[in-house]
PDB file of N, CA and C in Angstrom:
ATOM      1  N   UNK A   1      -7.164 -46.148 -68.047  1.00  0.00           N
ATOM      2  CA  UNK A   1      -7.484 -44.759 -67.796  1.00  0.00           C
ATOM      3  C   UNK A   1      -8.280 -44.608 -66.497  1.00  0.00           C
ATOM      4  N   UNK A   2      -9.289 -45.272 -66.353  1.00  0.00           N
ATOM      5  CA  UNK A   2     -10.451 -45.605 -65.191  1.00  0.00           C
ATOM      6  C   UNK A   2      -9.037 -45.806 -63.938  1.00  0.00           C
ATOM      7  N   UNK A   3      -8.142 -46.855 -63.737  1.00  0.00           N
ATOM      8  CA  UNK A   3      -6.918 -46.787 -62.696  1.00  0.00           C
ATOM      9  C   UNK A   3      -6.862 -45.347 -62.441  1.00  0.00           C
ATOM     10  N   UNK A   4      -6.118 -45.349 -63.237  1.00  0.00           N
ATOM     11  CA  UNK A   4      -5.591 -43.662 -62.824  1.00  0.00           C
ATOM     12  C   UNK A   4      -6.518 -42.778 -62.259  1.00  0.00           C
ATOM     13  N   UNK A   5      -7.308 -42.326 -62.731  1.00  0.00           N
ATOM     14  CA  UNK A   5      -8.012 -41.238 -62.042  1.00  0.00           C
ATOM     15  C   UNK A   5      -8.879 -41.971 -60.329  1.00  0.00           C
ATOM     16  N   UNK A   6      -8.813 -43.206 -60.452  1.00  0.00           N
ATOM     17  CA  UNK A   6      -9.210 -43.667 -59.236  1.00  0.00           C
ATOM     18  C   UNK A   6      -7.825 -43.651 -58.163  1.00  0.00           C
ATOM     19  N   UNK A   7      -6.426 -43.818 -58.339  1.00  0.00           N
ATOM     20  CA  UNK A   7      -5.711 -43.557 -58.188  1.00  0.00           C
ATOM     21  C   UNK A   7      -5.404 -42.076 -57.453  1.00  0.00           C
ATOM     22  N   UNK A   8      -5.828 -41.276 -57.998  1.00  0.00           N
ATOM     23  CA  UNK A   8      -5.170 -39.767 -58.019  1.00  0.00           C
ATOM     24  C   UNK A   8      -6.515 -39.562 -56.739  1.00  0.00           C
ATOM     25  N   UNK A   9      -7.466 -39.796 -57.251  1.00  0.00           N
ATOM     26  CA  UNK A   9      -8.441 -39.186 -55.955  1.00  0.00           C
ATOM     27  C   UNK A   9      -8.664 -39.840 -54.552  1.00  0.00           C
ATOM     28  N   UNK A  10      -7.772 -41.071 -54.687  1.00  0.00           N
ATOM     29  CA  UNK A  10      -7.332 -41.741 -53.219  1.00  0.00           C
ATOM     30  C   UNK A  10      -5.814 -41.389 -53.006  1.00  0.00           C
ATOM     31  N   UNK A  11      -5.032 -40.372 -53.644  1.00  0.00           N
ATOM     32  CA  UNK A  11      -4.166 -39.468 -52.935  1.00  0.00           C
ATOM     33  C   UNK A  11      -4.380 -38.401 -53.007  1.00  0.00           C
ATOM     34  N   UNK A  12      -5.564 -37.959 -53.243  1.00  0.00           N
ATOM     35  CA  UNK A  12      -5.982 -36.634 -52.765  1.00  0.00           C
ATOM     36  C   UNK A  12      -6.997 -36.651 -51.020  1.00  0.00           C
ATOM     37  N   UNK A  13      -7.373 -37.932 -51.045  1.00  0.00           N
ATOM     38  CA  UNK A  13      -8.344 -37.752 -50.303  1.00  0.00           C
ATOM     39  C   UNK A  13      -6.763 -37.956 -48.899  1.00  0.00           C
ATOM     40  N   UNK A  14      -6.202 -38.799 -49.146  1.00  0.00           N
ATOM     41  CA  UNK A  14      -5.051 -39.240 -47.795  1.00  0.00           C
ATOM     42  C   UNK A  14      -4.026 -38.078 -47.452  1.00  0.00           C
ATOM     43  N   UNK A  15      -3.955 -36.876 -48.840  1.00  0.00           N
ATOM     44  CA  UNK A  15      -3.005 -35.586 -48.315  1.00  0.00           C
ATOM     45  C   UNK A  15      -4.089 -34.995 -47.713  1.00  0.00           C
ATOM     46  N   UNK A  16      -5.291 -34.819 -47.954  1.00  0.00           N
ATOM     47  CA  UNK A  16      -6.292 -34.133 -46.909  1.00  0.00           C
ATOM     48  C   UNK A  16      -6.405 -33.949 -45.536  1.00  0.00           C
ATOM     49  N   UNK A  17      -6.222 -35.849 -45.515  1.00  0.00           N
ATOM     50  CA  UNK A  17      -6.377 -36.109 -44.287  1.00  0.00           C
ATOM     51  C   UNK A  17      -5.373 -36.135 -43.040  1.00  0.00           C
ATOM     52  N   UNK A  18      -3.654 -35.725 -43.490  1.00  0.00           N
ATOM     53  CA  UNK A  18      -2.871 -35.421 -43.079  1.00  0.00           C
ATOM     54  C   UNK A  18      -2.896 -34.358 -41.974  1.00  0.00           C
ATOM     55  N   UNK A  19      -3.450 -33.296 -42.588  1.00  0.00           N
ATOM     56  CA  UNK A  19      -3.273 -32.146 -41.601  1.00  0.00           C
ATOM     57  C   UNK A  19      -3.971 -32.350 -39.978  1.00  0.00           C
ATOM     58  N   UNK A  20      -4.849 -32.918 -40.061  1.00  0.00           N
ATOM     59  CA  UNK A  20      -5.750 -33.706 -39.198  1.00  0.00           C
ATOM     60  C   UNK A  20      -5.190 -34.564 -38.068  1.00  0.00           C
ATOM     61  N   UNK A  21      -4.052 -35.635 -38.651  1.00  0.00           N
ATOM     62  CA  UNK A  21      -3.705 -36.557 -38.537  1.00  0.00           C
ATOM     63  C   UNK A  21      -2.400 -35.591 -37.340  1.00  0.00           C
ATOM     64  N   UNK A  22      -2.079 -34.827 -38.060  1.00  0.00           N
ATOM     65  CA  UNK A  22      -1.073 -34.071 -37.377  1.00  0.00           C
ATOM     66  C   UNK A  22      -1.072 -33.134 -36.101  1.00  0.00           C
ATOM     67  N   UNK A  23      -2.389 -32.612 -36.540  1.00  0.00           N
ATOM     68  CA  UNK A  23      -3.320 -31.808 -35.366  1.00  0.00           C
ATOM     69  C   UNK A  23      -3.334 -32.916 -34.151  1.00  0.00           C
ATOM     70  N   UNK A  24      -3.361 -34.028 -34.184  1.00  0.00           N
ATOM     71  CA  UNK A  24      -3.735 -34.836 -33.455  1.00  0.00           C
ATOM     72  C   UNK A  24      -2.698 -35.547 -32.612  1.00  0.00           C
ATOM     73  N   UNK A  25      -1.450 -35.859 -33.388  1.00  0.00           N
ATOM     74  CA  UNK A  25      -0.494 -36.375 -33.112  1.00  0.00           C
ATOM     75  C   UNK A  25       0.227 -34.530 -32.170  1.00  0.00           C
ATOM     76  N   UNK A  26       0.164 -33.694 -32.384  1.00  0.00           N
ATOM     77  CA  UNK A  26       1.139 -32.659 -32.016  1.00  0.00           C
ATOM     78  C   UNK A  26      -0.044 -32.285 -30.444  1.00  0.00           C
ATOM     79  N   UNK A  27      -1.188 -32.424 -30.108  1.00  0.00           N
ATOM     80  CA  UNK A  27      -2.165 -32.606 -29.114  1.00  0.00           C
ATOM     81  C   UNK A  27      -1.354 -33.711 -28.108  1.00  0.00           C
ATOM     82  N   UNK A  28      -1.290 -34.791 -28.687  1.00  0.00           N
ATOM     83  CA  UNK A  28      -0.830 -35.710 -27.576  1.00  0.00           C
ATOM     84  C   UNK A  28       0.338 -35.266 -27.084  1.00  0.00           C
ATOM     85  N   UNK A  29       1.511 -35.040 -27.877  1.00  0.00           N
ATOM     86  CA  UNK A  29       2.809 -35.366 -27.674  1.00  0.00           C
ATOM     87  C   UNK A  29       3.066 -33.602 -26.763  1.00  0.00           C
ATOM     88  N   UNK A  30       2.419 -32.855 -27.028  1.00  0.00           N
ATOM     89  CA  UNK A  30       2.666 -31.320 -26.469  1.00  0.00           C
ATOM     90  C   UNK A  30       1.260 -31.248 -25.019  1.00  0.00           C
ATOM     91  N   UNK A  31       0.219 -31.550 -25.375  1.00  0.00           N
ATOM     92  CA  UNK A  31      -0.592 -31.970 -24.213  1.00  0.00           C
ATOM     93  C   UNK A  31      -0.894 -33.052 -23.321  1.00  0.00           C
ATOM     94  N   UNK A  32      -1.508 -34.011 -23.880  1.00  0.00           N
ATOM     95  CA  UNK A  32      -1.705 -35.186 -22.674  1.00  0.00           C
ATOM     96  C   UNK A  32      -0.934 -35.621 -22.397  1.00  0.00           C
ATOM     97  N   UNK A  33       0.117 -36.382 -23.404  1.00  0.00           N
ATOM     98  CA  UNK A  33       1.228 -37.168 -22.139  1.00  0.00           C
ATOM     99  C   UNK A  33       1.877 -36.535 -21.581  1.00  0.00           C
ATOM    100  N   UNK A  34       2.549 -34.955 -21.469  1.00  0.00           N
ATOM    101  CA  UNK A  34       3.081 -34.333 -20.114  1.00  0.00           C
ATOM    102  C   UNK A  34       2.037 -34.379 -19.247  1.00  0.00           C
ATOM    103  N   UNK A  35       0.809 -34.353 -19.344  1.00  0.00           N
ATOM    104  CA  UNK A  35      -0.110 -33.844 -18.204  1.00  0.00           C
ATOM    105  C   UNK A  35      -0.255 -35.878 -17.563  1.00  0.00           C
ATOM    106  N   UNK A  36      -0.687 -36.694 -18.530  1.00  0.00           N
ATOM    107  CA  UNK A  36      -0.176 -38.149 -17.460  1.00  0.00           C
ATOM    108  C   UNK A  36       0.537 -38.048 -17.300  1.00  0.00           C
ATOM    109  N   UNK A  37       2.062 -37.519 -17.331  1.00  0.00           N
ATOM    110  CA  UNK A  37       3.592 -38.062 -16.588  1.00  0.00           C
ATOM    111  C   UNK A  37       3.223 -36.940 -15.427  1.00  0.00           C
ATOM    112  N   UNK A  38       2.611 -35.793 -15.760  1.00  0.00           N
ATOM    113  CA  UNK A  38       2.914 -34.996 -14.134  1.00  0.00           C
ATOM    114  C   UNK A  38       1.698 -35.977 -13.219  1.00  0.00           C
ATOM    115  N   UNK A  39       0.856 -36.214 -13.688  1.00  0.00           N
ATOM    116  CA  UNK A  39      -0.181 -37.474 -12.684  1.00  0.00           C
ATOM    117  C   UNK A  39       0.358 -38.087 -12.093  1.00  0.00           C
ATOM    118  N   UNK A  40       1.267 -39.080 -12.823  1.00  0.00           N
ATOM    119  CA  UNK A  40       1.960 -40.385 -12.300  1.00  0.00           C
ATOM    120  C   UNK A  40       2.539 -39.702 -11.223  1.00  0.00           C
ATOM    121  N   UNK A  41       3.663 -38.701 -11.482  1.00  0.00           N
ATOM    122  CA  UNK A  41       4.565 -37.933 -10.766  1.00  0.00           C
ATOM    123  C   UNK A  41       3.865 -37.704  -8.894  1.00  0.00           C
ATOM    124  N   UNK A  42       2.669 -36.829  -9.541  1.00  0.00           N
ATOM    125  CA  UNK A  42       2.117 -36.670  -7.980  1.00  0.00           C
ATOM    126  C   UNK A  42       1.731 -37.816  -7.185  1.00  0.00           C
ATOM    127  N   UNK A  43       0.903 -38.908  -8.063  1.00  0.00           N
ATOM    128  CA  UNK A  43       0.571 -40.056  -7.348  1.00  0.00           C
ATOM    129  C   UNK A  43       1.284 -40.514  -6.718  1.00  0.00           C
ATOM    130  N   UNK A  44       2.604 -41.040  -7.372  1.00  0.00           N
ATOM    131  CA  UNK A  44       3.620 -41.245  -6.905  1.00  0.00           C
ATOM    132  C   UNK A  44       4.720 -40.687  -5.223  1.00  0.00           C
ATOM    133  N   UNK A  45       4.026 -39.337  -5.455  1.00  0.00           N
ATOM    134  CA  UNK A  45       5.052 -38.711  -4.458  1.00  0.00           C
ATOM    135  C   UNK A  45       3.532 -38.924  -3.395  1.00  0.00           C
ATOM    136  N   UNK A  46       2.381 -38.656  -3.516  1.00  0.00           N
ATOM    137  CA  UNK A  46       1.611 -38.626  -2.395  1.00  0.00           C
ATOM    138  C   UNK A  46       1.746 -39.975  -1.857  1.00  0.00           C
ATOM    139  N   UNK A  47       2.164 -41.638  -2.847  1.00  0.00           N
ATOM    140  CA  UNK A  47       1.995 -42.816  -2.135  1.00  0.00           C
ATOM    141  C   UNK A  47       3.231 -42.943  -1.174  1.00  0.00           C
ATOM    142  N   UNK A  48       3.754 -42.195  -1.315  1.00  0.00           N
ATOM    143  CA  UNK A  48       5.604 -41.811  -0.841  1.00  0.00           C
ATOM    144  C   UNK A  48       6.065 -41.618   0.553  1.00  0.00           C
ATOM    145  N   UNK A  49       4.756 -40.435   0.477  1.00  0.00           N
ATOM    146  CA  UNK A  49       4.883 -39.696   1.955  1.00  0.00           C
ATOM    147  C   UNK A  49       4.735 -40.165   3.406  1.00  0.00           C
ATOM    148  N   UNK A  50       5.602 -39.948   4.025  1.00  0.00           N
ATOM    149  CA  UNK A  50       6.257 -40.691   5.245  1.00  0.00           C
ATOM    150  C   UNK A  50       5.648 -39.693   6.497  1.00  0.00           C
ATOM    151  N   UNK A  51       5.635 -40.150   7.721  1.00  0.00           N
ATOM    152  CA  UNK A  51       4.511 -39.904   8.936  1.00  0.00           C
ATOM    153  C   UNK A  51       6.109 -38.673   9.003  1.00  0.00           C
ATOM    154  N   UNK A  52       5.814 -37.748  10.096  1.00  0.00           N
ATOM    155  CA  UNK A  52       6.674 -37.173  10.313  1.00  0.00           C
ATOM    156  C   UNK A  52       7.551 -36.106   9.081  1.00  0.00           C
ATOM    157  N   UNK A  53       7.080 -35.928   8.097  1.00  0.00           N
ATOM    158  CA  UNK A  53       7.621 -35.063   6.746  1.00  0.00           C
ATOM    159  C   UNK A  53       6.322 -33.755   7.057  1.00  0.00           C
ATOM    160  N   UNK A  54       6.975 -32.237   6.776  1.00  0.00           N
ATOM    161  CA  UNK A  54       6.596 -31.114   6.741  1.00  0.00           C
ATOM    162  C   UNK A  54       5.916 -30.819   5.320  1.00  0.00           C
ATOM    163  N   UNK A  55       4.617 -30.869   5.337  1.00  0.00           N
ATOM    164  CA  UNK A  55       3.859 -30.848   4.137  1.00  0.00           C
ATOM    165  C   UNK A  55       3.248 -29.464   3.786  1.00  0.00           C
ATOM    166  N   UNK A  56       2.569 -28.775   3.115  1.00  0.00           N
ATOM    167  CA  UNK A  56       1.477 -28.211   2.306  1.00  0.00           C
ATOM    168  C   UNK A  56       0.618 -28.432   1.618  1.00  0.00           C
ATOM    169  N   UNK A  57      -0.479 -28.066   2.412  1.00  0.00           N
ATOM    170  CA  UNK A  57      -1.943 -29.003   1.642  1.00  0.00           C
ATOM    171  C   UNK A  57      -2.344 -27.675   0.483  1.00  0.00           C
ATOM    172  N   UNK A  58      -3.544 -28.460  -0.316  1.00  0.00           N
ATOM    173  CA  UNK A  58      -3.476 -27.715  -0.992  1.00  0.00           C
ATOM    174  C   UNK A  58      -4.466 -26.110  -1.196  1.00  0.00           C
ATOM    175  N   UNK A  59      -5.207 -26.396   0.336  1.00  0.00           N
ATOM    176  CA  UNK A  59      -5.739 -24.854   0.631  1.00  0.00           C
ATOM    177  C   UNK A  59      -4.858 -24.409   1.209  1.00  0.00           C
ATOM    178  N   UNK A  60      -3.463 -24.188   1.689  1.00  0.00           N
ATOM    179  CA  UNK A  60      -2.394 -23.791   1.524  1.00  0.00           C
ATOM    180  C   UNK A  60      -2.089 -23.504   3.324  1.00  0.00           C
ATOM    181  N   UNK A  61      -2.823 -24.579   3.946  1.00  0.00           N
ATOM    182  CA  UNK A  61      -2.325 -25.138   5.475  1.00  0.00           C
ATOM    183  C   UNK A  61      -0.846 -25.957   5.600  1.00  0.00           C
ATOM    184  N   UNK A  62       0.015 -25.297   5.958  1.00  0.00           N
ATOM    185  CA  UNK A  62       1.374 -25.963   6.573  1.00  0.00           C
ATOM    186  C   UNK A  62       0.996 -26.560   8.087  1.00  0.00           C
ATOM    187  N   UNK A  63       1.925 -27.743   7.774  1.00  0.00           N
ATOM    188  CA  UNK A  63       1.990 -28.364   9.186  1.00  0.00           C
ATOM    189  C   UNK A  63       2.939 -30.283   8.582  1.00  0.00           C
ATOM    190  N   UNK A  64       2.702 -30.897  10.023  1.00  0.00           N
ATOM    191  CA  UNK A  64       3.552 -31.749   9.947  1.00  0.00           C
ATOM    192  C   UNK A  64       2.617 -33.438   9.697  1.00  0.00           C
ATOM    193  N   UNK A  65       3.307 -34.248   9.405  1.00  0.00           N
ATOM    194  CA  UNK A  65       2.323 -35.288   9.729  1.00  0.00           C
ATOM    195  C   UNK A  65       2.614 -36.336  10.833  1.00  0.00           C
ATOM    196  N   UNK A  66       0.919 -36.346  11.183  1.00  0.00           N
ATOM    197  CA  UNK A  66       1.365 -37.185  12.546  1.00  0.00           C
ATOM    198  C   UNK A  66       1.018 -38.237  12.266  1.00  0.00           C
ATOM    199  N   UNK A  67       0.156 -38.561  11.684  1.00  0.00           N
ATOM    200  CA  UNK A  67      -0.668 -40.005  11.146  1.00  0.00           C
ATOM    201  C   UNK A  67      -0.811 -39.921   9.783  1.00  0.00           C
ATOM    202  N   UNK A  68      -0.918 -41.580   9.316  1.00  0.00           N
ATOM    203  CA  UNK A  68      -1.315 -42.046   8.024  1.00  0.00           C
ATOM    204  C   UNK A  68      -1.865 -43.056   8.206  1.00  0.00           C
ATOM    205  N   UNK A  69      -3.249 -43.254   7.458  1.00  0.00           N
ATOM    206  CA  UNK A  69      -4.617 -44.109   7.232  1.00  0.00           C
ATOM    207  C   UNK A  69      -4.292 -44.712   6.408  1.00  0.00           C
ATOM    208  N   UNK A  70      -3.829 -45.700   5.572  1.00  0.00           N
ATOM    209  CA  UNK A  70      -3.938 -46.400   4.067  1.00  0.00           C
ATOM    210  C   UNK A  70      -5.186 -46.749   4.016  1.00  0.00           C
ATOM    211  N   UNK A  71      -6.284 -47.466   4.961  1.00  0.00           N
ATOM    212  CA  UNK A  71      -7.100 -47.839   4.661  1.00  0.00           C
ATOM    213  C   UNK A  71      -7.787 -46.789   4.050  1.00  0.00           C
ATOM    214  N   UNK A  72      -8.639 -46.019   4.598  1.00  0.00           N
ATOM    215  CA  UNK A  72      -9.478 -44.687   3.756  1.00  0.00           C
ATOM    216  C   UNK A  72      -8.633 -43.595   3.461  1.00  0.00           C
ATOM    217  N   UNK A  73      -7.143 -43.820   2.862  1.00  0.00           N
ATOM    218  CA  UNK A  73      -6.451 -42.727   2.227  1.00  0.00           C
ATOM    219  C   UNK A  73      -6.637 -41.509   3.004  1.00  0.00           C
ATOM    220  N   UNK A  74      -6.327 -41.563   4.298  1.00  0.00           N
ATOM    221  CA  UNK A  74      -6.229 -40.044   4.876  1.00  0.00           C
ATOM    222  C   UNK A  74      -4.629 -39.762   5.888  1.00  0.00           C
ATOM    223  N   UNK A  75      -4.560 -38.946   5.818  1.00  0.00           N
ATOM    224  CA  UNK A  75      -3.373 -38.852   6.663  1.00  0.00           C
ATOM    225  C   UNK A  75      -3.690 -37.214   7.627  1.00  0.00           C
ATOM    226  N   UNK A  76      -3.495 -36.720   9.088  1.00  0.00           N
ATOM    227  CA  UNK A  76      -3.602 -36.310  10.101  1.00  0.00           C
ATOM    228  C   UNK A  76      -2.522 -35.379   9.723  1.00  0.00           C
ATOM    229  N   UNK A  77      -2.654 -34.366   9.556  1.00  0.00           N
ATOM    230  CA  UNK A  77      -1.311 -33.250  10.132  1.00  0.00           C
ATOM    231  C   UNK A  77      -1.549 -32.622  11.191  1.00  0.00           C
ATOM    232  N   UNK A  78      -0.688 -32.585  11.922  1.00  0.00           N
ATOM    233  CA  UNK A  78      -0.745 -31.578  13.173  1.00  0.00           C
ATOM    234  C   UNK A  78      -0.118 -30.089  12.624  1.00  0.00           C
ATOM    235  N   UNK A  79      -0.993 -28.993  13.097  1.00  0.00           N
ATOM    236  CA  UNK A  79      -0.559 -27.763  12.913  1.00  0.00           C
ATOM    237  C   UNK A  79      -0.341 -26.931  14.288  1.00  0.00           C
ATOM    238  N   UNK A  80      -0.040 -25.071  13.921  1.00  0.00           N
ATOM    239  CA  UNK A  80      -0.099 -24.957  15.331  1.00  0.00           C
ATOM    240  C   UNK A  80      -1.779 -24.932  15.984  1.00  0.00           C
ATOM    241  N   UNK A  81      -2.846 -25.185  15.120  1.00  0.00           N
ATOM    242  CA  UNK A  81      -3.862 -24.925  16.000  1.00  0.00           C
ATOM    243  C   UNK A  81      -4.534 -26.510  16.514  1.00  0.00           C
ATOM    244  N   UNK A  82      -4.042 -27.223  15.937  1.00  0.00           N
ATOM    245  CA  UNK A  82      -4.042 -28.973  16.478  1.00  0.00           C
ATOM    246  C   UNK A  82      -4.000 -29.632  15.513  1.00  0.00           C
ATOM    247  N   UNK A  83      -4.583 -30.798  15.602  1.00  0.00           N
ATOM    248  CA  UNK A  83      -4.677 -31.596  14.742  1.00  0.00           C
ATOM    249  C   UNK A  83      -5.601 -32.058  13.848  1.00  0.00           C
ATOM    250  N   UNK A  84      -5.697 -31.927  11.965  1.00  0.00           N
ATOM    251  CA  UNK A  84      -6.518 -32.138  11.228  1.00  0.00           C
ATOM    252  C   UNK A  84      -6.466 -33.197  10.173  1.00  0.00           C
ATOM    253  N   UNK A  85      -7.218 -33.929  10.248  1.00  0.00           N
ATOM    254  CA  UNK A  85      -7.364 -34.915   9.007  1.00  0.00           C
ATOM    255  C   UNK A  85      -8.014 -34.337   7.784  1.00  0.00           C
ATOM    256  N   UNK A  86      -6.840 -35.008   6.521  1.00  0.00           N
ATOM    257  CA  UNK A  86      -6.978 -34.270   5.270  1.00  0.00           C
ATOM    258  C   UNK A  86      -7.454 -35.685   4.410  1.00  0.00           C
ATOM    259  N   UNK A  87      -7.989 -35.660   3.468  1.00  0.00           N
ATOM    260  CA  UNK A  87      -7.500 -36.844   2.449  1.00  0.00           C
ATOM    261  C   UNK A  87      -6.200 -36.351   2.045  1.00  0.00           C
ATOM    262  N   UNK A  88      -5.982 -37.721   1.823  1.00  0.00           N
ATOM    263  CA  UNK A  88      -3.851 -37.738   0.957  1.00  0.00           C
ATOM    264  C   UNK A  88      -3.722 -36.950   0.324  1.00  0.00           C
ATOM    265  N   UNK A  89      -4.761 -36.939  -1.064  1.00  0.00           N
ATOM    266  CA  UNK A  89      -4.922 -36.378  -2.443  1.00  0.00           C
ATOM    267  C   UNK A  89      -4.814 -34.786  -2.172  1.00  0.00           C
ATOM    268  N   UNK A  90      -4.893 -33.953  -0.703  1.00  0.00           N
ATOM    269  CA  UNK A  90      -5.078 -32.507  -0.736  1.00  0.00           C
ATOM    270  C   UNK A  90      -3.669 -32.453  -0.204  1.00  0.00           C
ATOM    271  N   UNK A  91      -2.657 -33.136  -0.452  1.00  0.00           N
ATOM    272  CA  UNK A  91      -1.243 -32.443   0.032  1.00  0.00           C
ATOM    273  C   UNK A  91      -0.619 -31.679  -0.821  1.00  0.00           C
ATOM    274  N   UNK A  92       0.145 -30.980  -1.455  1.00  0.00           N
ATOM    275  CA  UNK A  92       0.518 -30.126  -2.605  1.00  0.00           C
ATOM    276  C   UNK A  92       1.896 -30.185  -2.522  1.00  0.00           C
ATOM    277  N   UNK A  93       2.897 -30.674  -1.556  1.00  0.00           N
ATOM    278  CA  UNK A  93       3.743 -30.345  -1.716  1.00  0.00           C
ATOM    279  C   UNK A  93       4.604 -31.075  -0.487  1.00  0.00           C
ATOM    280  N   UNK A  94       5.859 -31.285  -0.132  1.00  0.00           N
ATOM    281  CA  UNK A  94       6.649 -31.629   0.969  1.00  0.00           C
ATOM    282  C   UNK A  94       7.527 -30.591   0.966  1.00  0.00           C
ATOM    283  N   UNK A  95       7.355 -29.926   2.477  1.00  0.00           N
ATOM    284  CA  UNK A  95       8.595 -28.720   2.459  1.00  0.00           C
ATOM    285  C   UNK A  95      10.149 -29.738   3.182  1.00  0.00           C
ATOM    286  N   UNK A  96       9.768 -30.696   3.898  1.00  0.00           N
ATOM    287  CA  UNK A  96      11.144 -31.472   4.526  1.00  0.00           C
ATOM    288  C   UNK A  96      12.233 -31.390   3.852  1.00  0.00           C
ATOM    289  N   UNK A  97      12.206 -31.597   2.490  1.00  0.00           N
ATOM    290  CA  UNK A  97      13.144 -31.498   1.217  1.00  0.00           C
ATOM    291  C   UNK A  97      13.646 -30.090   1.075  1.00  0.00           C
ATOM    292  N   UNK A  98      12.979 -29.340   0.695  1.00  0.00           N
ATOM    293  CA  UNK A  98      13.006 -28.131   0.466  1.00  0.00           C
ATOM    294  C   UNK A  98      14.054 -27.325   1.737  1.00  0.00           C
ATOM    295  N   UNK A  99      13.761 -27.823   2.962  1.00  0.00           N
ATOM    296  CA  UNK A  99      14.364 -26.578   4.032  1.00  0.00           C
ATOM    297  C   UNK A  99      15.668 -27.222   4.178  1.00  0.00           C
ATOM    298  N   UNK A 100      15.827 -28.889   4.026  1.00  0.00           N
ATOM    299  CA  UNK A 100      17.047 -29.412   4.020  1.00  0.00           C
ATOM    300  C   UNK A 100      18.122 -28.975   3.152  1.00  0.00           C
ATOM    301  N   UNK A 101      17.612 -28.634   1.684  1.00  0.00           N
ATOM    302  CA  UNK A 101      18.404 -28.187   0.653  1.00  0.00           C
ATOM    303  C   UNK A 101      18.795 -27.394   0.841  1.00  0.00           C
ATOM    304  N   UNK A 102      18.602 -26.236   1.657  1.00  0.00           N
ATOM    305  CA  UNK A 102      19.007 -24.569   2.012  1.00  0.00           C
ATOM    306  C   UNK A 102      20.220 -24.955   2.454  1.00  0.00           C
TER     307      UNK A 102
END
C-alpha cells in the first residue's frame, strides 16, 4: 500500500514539472538558436568581406572599402567626404551584391 501512494506522488510531482520543461524547450528552439544562427551568419559575412566591396555601416554611412586591418579588426572605407576607419563589427550590410542582382 505504502508503494503505491509513493508511486502516485512521484507522478504527480514529474506531470508538474512538464509544463516548465516545455516553457523551456519552446524558448530555445523559437528564441536563442535563431538568434546564434543569425550571429554565426553575420560573423561570418563580416570575416568575408573583401577590400574593394560597397558596404553600409551601421550608422548608416555608405561608401567603399579601401583597406582591411586583420590585426586590430578595422577596415577604412572611403566615402565621398574621404576616408574613415570603422571597426569591422560596424558594417551592416554589402550593397556590391545587391546592385549586381538588379
Amino acid at each position: 500500500m505504502y508503494n503505491m501512494i509513493f508511486l502516485q506522488a512521484d507522478a504527480g510531482g514529474l506531470m508538474s514539472m512538464l509544463p516548465f520543461v516545455a516553457m523551456i524547450g519552446v524558448l530555445y528552439f523559437f528564441m536563442i538558436r535563431p538568434q546564434m544562427a543569425r550571429q554565426k551568419k553575420e560573423k561570418q559575412f563580416r570575416s568575408e568581406i573583401k577590400k574593394g566591396a560597397k558596404v553600409v555601416t551601421t550608422s548608416g554611412i555608405h561608401g567603399k572599402i579601401a583597406e582591411i586591418n586583420d590585426t586590430n579588426n578595422t577596415v577604412v572605407i572611403e566615402t565621398g567626404a574621404g576616408k574613415i576607419r570603422f571597426e569591422r563589427a560596424a558594417i551592416s550590410m554589402e550593397l556590391t551584391k545587391k546592385v549586381s542582382e538588379k
